[in-house]
Protein backbone atom coordinates (compact mmCIF):
# COMPACT_ATOMS: atom_id res chain seq x y z
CA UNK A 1 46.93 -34.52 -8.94
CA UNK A 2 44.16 -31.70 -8.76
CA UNK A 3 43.05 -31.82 -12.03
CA UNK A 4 41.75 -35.32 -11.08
CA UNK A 5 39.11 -33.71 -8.88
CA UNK A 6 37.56 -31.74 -12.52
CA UNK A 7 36.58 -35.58 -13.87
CA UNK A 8 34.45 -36.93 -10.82
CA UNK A 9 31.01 -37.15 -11.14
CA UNK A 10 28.84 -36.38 -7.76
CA UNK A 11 25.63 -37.60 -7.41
CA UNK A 12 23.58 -34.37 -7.26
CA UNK A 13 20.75 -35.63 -5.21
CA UNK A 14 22.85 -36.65 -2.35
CA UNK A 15 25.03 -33.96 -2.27
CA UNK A 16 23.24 -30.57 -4.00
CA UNK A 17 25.84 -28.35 -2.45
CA UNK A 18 28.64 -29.14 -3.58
CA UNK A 19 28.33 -27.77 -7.54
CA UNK A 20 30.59 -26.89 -9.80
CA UNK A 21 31.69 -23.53 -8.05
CA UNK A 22 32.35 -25.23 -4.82
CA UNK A 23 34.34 -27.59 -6.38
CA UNK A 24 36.61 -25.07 -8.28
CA UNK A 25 36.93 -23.25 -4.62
CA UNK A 26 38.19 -26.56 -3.22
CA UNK A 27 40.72 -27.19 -5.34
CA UNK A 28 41.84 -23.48 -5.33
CA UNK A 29 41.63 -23.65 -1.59
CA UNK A 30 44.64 -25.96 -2.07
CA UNK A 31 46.79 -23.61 -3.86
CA UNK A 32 45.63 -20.69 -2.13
CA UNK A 33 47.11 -22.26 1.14
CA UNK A 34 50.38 -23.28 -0.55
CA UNK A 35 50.79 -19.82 -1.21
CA UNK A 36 50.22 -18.36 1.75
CA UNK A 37 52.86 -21.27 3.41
CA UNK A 38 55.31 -19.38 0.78
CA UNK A 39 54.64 -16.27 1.35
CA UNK A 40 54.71 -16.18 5.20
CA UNK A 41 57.84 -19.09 4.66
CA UNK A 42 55.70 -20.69 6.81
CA UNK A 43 56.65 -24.79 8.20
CA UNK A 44 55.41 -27.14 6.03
CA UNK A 45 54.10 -29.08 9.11
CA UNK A 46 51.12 -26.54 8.79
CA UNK A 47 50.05 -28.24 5.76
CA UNK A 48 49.19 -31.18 8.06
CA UNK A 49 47.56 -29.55 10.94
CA UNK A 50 46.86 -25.75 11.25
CA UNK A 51 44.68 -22.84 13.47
CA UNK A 52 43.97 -21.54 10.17
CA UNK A 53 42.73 -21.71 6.66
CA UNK A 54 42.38 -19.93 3.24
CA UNK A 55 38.89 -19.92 2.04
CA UNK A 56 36.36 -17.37 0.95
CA UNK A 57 32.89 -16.97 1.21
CA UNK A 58 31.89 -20.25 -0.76
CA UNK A 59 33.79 -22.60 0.74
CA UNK A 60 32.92 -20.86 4.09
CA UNK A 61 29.20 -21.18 3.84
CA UNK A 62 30.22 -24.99 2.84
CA UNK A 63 31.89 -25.77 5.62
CA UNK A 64 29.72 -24.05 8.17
CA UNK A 65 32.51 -21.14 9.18
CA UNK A 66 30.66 -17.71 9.90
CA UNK A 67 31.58 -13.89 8.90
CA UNK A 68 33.12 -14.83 5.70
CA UNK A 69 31.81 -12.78 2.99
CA UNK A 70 33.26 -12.27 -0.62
CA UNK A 71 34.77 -14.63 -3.48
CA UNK A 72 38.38 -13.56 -2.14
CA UNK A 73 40.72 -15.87 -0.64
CA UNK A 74 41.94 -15.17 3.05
CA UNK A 75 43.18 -16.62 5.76
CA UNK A 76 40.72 -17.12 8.55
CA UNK A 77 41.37 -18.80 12.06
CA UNK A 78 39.55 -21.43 12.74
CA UNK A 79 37.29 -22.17 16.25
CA UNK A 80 39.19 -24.42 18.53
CA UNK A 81 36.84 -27.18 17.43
CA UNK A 82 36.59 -27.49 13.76
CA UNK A 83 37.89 -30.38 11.44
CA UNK A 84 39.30 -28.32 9.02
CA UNK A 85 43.03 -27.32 9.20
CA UNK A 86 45.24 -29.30 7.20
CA UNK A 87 44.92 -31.09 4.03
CA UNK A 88 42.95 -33.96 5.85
CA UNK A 89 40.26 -31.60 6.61
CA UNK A 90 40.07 -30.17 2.91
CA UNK A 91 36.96 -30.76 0.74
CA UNK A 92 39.24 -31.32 -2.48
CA UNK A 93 41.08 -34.02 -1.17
CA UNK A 94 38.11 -35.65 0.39
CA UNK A 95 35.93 -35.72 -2.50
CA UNK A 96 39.01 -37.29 -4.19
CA UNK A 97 38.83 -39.82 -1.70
CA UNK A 98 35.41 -41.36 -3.10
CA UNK A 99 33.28 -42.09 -5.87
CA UNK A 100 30.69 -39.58 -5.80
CA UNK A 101 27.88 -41.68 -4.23
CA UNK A 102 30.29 -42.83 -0.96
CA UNK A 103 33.68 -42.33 0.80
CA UNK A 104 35.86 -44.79 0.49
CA UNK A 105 38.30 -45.62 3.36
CA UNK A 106 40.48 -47.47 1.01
CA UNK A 107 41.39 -44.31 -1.17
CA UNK A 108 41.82 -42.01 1.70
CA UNK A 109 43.64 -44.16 3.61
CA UNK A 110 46.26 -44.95 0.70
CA UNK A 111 46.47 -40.86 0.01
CA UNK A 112 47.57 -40.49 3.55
CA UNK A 113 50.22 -42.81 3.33
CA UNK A 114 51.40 -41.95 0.19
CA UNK A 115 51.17 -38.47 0.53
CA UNK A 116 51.39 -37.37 4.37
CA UNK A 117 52.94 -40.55 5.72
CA UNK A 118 56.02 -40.82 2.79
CA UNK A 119 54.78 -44.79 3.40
CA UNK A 120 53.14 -45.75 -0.01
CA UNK A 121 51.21 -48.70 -0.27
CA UNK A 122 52.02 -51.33 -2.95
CA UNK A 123 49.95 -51.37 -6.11
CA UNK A 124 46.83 -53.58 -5.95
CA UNK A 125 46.98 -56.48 -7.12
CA UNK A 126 45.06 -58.25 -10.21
CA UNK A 127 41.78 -59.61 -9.97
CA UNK A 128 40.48 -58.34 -6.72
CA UNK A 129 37.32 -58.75 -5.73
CA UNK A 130 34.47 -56.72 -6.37
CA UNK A 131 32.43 -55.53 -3.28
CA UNK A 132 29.43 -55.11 -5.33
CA UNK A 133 28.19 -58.17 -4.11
CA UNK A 134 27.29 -56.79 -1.29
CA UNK A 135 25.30 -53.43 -2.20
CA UNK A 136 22.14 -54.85 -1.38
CA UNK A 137 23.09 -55.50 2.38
CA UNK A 138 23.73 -51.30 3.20
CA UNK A 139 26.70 -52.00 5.14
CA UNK A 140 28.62 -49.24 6.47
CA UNK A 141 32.15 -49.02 4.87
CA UNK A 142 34.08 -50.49 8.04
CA UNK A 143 32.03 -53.92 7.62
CA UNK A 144 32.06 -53.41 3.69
CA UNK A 145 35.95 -53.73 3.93
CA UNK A 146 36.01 -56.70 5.46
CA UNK A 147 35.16 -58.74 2.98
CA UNK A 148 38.85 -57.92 1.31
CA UNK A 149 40.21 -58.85 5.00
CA UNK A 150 38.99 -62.26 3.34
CA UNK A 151 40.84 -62.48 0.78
CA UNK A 152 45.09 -63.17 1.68
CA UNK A 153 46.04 -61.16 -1.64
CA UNK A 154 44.44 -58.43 -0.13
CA UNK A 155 44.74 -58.56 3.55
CA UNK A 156 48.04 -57.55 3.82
CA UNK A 157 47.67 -54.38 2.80
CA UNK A 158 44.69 -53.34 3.75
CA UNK A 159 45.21 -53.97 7.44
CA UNK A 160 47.60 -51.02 6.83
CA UNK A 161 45.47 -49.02 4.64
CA UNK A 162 41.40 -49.01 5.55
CA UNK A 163 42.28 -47.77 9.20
CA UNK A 164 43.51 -44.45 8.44
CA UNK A 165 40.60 -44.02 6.48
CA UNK A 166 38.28 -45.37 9.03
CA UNK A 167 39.36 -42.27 10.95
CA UNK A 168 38.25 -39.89 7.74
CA UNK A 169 34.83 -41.37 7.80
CA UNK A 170 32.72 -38.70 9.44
CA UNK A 171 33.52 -36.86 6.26
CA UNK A 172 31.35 -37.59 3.56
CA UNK A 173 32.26 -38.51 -0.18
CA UNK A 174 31.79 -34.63 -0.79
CA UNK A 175 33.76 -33.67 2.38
CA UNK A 176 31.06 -32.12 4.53
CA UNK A 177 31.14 -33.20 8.30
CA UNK A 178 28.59 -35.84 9.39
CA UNK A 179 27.68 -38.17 12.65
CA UNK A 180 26.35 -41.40 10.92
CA UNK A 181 27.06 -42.97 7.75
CA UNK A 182 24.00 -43.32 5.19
CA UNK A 183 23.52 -46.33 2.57
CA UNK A 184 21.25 -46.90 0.17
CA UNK A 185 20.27 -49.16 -2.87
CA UNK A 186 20.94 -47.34 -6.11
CA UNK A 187 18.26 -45.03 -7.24
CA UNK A 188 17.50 -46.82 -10.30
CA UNK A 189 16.22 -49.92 -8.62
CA UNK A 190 12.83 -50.66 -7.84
CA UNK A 191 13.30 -51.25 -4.77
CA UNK A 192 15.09 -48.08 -2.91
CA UNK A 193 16.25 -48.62 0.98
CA UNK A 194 18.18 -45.89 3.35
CA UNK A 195 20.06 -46.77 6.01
CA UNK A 196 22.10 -45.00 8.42
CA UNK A 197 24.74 -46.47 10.62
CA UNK A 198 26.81 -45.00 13.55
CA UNK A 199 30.44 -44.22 12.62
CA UNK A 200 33.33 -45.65 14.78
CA UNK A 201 35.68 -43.51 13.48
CA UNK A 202 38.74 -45.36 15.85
CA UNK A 203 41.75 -47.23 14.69
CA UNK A 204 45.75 -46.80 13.96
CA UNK A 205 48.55 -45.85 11.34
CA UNK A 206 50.74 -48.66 9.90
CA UNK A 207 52.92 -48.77 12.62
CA UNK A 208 50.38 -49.52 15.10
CA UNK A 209 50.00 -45.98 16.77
CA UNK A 210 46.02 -46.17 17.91
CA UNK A 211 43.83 -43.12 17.53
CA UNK A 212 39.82 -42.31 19.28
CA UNK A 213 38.47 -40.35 15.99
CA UNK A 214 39.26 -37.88 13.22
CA UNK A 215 40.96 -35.56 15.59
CA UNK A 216 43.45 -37.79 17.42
CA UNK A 217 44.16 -39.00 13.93
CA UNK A 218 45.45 -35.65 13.01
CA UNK A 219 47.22 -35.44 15.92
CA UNK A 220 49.09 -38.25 15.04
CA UNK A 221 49.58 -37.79 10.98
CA UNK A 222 50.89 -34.11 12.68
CA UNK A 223 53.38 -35.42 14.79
CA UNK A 224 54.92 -36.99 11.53
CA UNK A 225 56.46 -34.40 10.18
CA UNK A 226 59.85 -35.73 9.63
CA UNK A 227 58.74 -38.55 7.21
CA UNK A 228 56.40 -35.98 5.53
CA UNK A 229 58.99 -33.76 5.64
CA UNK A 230 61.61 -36.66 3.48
CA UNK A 231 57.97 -37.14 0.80
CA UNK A 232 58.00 -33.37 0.44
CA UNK A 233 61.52 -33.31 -0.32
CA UNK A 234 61.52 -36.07 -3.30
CA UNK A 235 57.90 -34.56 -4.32
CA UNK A 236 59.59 -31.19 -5.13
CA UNK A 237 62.66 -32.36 -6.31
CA UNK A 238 60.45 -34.33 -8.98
CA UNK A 239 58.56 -31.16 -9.44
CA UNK A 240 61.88 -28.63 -10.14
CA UNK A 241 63.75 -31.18 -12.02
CA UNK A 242 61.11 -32.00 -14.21
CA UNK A 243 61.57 -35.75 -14.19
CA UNK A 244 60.89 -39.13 -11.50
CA UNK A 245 62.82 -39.05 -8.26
CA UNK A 246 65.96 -41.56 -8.15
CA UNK A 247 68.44 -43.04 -5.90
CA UNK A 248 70.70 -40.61 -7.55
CA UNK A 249 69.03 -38.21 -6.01
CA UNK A 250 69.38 -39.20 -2.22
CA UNK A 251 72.39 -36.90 -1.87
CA UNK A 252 70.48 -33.59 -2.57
CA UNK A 253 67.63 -34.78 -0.92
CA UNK A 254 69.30 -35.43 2.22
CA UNK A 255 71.14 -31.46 1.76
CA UNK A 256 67.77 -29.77 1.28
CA UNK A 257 66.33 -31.73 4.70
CA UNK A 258 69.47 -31.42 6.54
CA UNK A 259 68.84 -27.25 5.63
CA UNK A 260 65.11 -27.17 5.70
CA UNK A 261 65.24 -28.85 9.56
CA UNK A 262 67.87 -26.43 10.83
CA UNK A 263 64.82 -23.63 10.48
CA UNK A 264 62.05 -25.95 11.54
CA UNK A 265 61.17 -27.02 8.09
CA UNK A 266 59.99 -23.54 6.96
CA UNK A 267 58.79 -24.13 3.00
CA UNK A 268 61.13 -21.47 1.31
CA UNK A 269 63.85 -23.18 2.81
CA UNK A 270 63.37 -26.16 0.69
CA UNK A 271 62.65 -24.35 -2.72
CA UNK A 272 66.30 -21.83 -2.02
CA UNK A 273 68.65 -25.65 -1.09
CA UNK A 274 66.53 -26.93 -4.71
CA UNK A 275 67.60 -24.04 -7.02
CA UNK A 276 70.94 -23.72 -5.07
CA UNK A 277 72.19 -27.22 -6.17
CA UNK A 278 73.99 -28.42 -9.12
CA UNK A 279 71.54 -30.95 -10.52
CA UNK A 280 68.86 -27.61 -10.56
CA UNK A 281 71.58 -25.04 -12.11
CA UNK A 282 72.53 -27.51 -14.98
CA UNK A 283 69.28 -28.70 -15.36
């Protein structure tokens, strides 16, 4: 769902950097480091934590990684301590996971689970509540949340959901790295306050696995690989047959993992057991 990422609107005041080029580097960083996972036959597991990246010079200067120079994409190791590495830690998916004035811990969190966890979350449900109520407070996004905690049509899922992107919040709506979280009252008030709050970035995955920060939480998403592995699988078959995934399906899904794990889930592995099968060949 890249193409998504061409239709949102940043606020250019807050976040001057990140223009249209950066933007169109983002979402070619994506591709860029599907490639390379193809072309090495590289694990898929590196698409949720990896030593290295493919950026060039744009997206370099962006995310604060020296001695990159030129519009070319390449693959670049990363220092021991940076957030990026894996598609948590990309700008295009981050930016996706906001509204162009703030992050939002609910949209993150449900693109983890739907697309790293294989755990979707259920559609929302009508008449929610609007949070706008609230924009005159400046509360940071953990106690903005809450207020849905209120509400039992929402609390369900959202115990599930806003903690994984609690862990995502020291990215900001235009994925650059920051240590506190800054509010303010739209611009076009009279009245314009700034906060800035202190970001607990702590708290667990759906099944109640804890994590300190951002880090710990890729740790974790990492060490999923198996059920990220299975949402791969169904993505792609989707993808090369051209039509939804169905419980007709489970049989070739279950040949292409039972292949793909017997060489550590390298990524060609899944595309030969796809174009091997049947269903592909009479497709």
């Amino acid at each position: 769902n890249l193409d998504r990422l061409e239709f949102f609107q940043f606020n250019f005041e807050l976040y001057p950097e990140f223009d249209d080029s950066v933007k169109m580097a983002a979402k070619n960083e994506v591709y860029h480091t599907f490639n390379r996972l193809l072309d090495e036959d590289r694990p898929i597991g590196e698409l949720l934590k990896s030593d290295t990246i493919v950026i060039n010079d744009l997206l370099a200067d962006y995310y604060g990684i020296e001695g990159v120079h030129g519009h070319e994409f390449r693959k670049i190791r990363l220092p021991k301590d940076s957030p990026r590495g894996g598609m948590l830690g990309t700008a295009a998916f981050l930016a996706m996971g906001s509204d162009g004035e703030r992050s939002s811990p609910v949209e993150r969190g449900a693109w983890v689970m739907r697309k790293l966890l294989n755990a979707p979350p259920p559609p929302a449900p009508a008449n929610v509540p609007q949070l706008s109520r609230f924009e005159d407070e400046l509360l940071p996004a953990r106690k903005l949340q809450l207020a849905h905690m209120e509400e039992p049509q929402c609390a369900q899922c959202h115990r599930k959901i806003d903690p994984i992107g609690y862990g995502l919040q020291n990215f900001d709506a235009a994925g650059k790295w920051r240590d506190q979280e800054r509010v303010e009252t739209d611009a076009k008030k009279k009245k314009e306050n700034v906060k800035f709050h202190p970001i607990d970035p702590s708290g667990t995955l759906p099944d109640g696995t804890p994590f300190a920060d951002y880090f710990e939480l890729r740790d974790r998403v990492a060490e999923r690989e198996t059920a990220f592995a299975r949402g791969f699988t169904e993505a792609l078959i989707e993808y090369g047959l051209g039509r939804p995934y169905g419980f007709t399906d489970y049989d070739l899904a279950e040949s292409m993992l039972t292949a793909a794990q017997s060489k550590d889930y390298q990524s060609r592995t899944f595309i030969h057991a796809l174009i091997q099968s049947d269903k592909f060949k009479q497709k």
